[in-house]
N, C-alpha and C. Protein backbone atom coordinates (compact mmCIF):
# COMPACT_ATOMS: atom_id res chain seq x y z
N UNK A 1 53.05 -27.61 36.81
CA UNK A 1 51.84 -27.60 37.63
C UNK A 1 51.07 -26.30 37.37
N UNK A 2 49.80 -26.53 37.09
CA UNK A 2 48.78 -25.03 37.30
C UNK A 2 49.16 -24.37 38.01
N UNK A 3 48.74 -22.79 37.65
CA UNK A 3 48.84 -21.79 38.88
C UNK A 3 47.12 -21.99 39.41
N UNK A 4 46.69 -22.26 40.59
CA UNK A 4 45.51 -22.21 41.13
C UNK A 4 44.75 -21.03 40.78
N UNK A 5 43.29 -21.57 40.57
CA UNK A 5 42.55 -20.35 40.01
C UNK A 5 42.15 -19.57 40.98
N UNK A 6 41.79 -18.15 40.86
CA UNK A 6 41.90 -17.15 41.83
C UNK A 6 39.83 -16.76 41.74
N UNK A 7 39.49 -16.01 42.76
CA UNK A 7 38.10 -15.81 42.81
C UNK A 7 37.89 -14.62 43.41
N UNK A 8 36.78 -13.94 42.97
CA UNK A 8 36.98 -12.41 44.02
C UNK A 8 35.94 -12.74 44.92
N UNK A 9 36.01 -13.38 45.81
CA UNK A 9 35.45 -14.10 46.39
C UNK A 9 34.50 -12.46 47.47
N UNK A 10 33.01 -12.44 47.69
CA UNK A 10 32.88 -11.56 48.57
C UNK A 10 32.51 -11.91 50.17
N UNK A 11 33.16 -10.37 50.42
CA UNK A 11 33.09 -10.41 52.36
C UNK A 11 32.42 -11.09 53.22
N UNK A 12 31.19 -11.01 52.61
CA UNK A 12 30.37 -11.95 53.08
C UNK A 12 30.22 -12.97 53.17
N UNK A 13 30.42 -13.74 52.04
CA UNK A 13 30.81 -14.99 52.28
C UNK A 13 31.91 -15.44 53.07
N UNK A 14 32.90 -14.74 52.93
CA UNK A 14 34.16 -15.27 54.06
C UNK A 14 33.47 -15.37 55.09
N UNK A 15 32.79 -14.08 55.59
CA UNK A 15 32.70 -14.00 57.26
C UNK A 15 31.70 -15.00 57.33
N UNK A 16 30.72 -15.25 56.77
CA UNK A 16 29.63 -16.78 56.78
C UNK A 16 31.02 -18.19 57.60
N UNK A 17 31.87 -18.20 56.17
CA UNK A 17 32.59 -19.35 56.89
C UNK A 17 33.35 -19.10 58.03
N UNK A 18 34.20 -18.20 57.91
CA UNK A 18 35.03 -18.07 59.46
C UNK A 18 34.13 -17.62 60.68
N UNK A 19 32.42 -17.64 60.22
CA UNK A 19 31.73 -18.04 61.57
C UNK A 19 31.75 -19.59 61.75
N UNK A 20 31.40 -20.18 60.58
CA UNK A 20 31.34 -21.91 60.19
C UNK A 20 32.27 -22.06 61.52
N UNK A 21 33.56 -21.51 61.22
CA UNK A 21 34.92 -22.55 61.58
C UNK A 21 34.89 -22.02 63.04
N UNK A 22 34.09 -20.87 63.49
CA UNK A 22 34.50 -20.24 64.85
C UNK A 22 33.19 -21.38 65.77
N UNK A 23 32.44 -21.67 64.90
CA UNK A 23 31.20 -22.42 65.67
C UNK A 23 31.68 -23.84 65.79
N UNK A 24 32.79 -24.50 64.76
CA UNK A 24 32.87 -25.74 64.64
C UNK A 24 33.81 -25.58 65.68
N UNK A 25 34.69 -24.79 66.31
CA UNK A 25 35.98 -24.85 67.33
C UNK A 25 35.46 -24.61 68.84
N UNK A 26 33.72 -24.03 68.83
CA UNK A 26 32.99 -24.09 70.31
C UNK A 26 33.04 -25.18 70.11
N UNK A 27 31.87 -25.85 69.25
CA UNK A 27 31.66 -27.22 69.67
C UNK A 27 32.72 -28.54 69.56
N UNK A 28 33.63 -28.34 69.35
CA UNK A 28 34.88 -29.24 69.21
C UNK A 28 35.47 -28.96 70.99
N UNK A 29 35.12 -27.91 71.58
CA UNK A 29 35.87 -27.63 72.71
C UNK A 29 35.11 -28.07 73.92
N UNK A 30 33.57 -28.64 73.69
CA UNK A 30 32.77 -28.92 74.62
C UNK A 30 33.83 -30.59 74.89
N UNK A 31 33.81 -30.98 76.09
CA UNK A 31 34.46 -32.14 76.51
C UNK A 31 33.70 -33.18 76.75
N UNK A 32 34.30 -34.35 75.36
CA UNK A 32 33.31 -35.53 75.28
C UNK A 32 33.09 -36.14 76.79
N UNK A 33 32.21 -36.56 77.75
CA UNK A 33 32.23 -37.39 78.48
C UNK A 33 32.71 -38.63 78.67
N UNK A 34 33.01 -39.75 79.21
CA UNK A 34 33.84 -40.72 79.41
C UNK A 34 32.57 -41.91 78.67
N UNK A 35 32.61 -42.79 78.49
CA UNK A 35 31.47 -43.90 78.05
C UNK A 35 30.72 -44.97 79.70
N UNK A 36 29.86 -44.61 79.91
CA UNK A 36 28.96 -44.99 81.23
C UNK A 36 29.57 -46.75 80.93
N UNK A 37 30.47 -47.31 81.85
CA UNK A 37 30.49 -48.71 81.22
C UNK A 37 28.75 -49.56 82.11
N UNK A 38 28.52 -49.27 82.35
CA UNK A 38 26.70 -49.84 82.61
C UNK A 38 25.67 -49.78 81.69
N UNK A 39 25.61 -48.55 81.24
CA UNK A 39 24.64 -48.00 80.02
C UNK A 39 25.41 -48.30 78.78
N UNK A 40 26.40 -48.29 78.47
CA UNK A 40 27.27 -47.99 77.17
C UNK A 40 27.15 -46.32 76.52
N UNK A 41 26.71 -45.41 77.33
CA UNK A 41 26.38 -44.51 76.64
C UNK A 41 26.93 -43.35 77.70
N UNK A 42 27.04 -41.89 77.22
CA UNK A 42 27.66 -40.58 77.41
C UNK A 42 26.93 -40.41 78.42
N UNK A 43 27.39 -39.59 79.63
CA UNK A 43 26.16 -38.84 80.12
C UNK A 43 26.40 -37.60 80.15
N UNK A 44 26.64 -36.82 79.35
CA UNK A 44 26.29 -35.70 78.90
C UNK A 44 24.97 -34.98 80.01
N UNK A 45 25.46 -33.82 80.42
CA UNK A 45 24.36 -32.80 81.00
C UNK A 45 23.61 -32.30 80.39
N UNK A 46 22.31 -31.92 80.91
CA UNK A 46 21.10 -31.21 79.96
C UNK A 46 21.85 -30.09 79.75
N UNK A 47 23.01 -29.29 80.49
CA UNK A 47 23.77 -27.83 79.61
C UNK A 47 24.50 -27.94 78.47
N UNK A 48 24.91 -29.51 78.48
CA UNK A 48 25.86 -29.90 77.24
C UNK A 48 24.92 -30.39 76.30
N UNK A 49 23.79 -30.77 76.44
CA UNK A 49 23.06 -31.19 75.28
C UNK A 49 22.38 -30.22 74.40
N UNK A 50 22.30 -28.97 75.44
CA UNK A 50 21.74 -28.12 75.04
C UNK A 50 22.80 -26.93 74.07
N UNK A 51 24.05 -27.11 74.56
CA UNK A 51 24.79 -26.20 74.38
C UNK A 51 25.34 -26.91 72.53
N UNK A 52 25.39 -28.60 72.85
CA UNK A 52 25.82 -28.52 71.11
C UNK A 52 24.86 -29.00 70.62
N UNK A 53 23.44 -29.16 71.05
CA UNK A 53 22.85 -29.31 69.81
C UNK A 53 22.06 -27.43 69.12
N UNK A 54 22.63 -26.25 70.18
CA UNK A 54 22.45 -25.12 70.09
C UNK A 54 24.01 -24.80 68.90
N UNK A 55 25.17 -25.05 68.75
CA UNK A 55 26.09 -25.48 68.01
C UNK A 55 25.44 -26.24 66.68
N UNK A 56 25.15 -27.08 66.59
CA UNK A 56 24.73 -28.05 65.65
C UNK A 56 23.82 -27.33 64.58
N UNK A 57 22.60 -26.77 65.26
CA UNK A 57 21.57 -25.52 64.34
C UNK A 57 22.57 -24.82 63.47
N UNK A 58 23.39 -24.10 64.80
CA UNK A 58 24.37 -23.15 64.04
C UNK A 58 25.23 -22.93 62.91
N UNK A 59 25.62 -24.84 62.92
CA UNK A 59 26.52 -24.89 61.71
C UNK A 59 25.30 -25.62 60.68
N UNK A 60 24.44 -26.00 60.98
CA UNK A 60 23.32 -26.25 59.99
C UNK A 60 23.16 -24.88 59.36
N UNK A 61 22.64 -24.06 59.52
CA UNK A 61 22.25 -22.69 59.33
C UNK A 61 23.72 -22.09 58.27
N UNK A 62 24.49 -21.77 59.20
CA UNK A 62 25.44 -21.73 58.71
C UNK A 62 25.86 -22.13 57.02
N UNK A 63 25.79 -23.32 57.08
CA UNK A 63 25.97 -24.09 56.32
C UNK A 63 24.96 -23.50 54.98
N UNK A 64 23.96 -23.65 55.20
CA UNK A 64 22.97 -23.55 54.16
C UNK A 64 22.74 -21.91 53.70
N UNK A 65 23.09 -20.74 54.37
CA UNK A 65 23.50 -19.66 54.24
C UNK A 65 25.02 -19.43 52.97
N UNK A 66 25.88 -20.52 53.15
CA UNK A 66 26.99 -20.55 52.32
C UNK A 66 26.99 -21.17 51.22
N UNK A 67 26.07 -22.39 51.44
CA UNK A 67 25.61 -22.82 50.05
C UNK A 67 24.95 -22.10 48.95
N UNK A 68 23.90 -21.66 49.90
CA UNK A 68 22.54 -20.69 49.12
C UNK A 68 22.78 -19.26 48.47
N UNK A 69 24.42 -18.86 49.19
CA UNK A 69 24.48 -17.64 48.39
C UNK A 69 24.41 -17.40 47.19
N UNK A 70 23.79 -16.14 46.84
CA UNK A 70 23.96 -15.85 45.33
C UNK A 70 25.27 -15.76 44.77
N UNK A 71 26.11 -15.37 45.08
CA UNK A 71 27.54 -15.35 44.24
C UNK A 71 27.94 -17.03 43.60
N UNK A 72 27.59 -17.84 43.91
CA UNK A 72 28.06 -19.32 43.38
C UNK A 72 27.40 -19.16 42.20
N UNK A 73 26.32 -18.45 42.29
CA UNK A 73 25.90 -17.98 40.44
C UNK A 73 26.43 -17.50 39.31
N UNK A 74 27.54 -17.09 40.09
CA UNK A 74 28.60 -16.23 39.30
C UNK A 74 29.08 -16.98 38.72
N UNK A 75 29.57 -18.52 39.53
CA UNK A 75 31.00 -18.88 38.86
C UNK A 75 30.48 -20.31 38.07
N UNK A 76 31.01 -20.77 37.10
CA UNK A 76 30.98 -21.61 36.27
C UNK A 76 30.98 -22.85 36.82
N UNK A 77 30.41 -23.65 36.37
CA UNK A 77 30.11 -25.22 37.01
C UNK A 77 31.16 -25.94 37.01
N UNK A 78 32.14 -25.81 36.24
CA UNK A 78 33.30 -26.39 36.35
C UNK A 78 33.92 -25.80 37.33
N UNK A 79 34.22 -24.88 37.90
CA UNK A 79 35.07 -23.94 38.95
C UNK A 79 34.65 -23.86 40.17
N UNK A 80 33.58 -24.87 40.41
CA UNK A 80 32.28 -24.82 41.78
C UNK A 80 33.68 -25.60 43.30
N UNK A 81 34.01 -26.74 42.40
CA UNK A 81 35.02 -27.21 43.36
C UNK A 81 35.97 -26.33 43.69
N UNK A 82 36.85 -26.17 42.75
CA UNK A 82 38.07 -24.98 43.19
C UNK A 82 37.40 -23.49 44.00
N UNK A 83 36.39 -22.92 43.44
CA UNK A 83 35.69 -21.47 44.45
C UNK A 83 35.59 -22.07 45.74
N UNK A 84 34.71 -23.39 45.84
CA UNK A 84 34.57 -23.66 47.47
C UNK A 84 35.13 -24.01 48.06
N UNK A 85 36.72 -24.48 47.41
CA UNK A 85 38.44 -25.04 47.97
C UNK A 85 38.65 -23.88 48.58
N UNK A 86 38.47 -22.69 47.63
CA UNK A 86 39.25 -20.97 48.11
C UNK A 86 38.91 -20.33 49.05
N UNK A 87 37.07 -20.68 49.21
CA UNK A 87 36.72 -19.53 50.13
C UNK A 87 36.79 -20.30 51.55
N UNK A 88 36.74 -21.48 51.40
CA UNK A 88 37.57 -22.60 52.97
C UNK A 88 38.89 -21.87 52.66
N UNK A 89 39.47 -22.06 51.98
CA UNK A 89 40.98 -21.64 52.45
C UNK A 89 41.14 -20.50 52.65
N UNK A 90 40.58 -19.19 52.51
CA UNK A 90 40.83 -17.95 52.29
C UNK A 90 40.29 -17.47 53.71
N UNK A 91 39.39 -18.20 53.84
CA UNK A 91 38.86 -17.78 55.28
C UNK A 91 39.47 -18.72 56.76
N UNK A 92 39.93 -19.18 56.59
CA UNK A 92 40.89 -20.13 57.60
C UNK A 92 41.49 -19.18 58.35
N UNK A 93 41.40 -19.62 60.05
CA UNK A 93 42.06 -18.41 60.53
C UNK A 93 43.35 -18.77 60.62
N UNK A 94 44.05 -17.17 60.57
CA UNK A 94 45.17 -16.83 60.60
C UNK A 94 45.99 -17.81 61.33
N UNK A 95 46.96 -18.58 61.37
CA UNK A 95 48.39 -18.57 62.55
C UNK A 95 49.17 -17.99 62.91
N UNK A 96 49.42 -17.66 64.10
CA UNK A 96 50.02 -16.56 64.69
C UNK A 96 51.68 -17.24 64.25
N UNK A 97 52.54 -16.29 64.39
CA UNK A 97 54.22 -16.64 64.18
C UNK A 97 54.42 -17.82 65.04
N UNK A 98 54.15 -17.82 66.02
CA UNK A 98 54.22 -17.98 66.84
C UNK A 98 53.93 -19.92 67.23
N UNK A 99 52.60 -20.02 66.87
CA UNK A 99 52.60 -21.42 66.87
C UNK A 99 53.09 -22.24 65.09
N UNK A 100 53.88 -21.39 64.29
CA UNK A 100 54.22 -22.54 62.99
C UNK A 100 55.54 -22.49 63.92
């Protein structure tokens, strides 16, 4: 098996994604509402609508900040998949001892 290719991946870009992943774990933590069986639909509060579609920008933004960086210029078109495998994985937060 290959040894996985390595990237000097910069700071910046990490901290771009491990904001990604800190914004995707607010809005994962907002609590879906139950389904209205009358309406068929959520009823979500104007604080919750506001709060993930204020989330939603974020990882839009986000998002297009990590794409758009200049360093993906660096790396070779063939290596585009594996760099953007690394810097998701490299930036993944930590697990404490504790919960493996």
């Amino acid at each position: 098996m290959a040894e996985p290719k390595t990237f000097d991946t910069p700071e910046r870009l990490l901290e771009l994604q491990r904001a990604w992943y800190s914004t995707e774990a607010e809005l994962d933590s907002i609590p879906t509402p139950p389904i209205d069986p009358e309406t068929g639909g959520r009823p979500w509060t104007p604080e919750q609508l506001d709060q993930t579609a204020g989330l939603r920008e974020r990882l839009r933004d986000l998002a297009g900040r990590i794409a758009t960086d200049d360093w993906w210029q660096t790396i070779k078109r063939e290596d585009l998949v594996d760099a953007r495998t690394a810097v998701k994985q490299e930036a993944l937060p930590k697990r404490s001892a504790e919960a493996v």
